[in-house]
C-alpha atoms as a PDB file:
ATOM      1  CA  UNK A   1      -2.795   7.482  -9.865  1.00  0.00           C
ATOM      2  CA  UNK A   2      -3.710   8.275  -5.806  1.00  0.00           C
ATOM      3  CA  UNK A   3      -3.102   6.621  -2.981  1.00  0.00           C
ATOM      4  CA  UNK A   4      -2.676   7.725   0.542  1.00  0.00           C
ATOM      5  CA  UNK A   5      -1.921   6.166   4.159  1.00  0.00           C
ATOM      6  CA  UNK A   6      -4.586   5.754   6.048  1.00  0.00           C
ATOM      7  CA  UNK A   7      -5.091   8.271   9.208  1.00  0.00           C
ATOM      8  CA  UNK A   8      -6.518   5.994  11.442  1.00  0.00           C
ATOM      9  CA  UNK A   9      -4.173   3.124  11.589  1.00  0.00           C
ATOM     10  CA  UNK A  10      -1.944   2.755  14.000  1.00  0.00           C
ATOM     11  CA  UNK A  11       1.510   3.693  12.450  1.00  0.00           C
ATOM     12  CA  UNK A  12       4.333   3.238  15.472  1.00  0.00           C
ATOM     13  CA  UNK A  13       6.786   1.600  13.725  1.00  0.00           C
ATOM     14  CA  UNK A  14       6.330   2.308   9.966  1.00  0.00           C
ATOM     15  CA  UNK A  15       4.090  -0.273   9.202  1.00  0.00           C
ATOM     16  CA  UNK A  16       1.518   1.460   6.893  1.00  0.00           C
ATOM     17  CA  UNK A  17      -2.352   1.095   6.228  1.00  0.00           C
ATOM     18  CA  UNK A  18      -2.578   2.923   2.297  1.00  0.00           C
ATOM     19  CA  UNK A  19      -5.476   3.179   0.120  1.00  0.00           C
ATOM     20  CA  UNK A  20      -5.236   3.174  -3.014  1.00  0.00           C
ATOM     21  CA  UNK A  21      -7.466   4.047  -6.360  1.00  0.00           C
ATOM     22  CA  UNK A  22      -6.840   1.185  -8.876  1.00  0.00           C
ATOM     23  CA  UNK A  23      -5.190  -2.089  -8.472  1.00  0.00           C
ATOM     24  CA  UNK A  24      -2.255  -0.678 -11.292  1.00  0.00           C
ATOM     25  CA  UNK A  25      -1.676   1.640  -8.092  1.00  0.00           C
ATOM     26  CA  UNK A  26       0.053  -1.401  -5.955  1.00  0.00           C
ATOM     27  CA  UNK A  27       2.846  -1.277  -8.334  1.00  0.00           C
ATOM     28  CA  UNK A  28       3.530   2.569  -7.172  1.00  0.00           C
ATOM     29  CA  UNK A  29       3.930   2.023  -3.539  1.00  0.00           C
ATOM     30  CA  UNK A  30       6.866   1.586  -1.559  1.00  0.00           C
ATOM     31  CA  UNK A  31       8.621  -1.685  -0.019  1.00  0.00           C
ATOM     32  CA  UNK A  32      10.776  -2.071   2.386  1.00  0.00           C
ATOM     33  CA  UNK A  33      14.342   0.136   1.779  1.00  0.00           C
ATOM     34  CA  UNK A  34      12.328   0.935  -1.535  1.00  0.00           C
ATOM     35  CA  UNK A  35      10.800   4.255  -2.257  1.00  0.00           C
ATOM     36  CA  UNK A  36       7.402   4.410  -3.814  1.00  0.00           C
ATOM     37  CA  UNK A  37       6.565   6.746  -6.635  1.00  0.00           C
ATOM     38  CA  UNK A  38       6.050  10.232  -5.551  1.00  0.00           C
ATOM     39  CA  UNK A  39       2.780  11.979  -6.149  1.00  0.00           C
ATOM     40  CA  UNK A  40       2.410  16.307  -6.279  1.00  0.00           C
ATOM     41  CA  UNK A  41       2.823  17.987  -2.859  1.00  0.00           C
ATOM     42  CA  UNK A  42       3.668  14.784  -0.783  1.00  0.00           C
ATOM     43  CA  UNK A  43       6.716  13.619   1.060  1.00  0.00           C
ATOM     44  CA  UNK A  44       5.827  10.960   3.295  1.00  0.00           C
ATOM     45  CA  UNK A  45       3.387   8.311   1.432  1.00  0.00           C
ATOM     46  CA  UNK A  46       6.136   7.203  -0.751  1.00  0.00           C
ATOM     47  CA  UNK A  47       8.794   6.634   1.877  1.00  0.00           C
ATOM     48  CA  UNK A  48       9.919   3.372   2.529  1.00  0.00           C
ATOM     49  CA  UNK A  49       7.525   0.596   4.975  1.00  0.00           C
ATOM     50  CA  UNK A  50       8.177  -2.057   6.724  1.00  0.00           C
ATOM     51  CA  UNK A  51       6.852  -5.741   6.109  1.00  0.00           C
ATOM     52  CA  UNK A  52       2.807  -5.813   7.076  1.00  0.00           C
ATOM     53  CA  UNK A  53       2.176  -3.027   5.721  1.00  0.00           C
ATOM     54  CA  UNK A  54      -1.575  -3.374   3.883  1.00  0.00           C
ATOM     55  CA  UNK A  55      -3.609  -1.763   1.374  1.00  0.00           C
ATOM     56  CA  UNK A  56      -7.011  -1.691   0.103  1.00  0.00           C
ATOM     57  CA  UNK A  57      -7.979  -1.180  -3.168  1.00  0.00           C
ATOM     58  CA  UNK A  58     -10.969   1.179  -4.099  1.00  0.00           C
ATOM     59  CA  UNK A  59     -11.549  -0.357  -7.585  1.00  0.00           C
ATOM     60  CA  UNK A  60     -12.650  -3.922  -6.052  1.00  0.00           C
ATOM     61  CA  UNK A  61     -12.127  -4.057  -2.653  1.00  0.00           C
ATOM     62  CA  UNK A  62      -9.054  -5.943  -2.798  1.00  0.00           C
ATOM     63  CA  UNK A  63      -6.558  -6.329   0.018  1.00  0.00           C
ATOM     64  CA  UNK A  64      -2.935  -6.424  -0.147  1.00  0.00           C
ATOM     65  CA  UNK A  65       0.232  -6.825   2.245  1.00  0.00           C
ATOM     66  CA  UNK A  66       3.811  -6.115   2.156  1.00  0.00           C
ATOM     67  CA  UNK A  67       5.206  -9.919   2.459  1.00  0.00           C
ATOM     68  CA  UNK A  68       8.748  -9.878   4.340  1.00  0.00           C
ATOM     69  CA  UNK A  69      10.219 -12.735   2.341  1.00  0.00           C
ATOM     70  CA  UNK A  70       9.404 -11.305  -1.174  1.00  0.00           C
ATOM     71  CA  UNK A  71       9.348  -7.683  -0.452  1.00  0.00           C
ATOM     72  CA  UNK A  72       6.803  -7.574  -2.923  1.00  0.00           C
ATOM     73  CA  UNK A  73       3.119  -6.584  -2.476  1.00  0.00           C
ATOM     74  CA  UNK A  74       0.296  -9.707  -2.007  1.00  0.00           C
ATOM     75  CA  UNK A  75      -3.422 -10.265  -2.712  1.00  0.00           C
ATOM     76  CA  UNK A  76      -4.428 -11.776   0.218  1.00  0.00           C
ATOM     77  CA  UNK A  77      -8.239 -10.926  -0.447  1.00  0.00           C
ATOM     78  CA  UNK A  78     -10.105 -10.333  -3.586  1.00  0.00           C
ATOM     79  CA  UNK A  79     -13.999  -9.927  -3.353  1.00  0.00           C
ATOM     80  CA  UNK A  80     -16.230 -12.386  -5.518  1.00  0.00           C
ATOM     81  CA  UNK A  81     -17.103 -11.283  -8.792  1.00  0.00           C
ATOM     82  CA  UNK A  82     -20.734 -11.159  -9.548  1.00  0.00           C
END
């Protein structure tokens, strides 16, 4: 399992841009007042987010966001299988 936060986005108010490996890797990251699971030698990627975060997933380009009224992370893009 990997997944990171993403550098480049703009991260003012803990809204988070991750990336993650595989799709089973959604389940690992953290919600809102909801720690994600920790990975080796990090201390910040699976602190708590707040609503909007997003994530893309490696495996099929999949993207996902932190929905406020479900807590819960949501497919709001799959790419077309061929």
């Amino acid at each position: 399992m990997a997944y990171w936060i993403d550098p480049n986005a703009n991260n003012k108010s803990n809204c988070r841009s991750y990336v993650c490996d595989y799709r089973t890797d959604i389940d690992k990251l953290p919600r809102f007042q909801i720690e994600g699971e920790k990975q080796d030698n990090d201390s910040v990627v699976s602190q708590p987010c707040l609503w909007g975060s997003d994530c893309m997933v490696l495996e099929d380009s999949s993207v996902w966001i932190l929905g406020k009224n479900t807590n819960e992370w949501k497919e709001i893009y799959e790419v077309a299988k061929w």
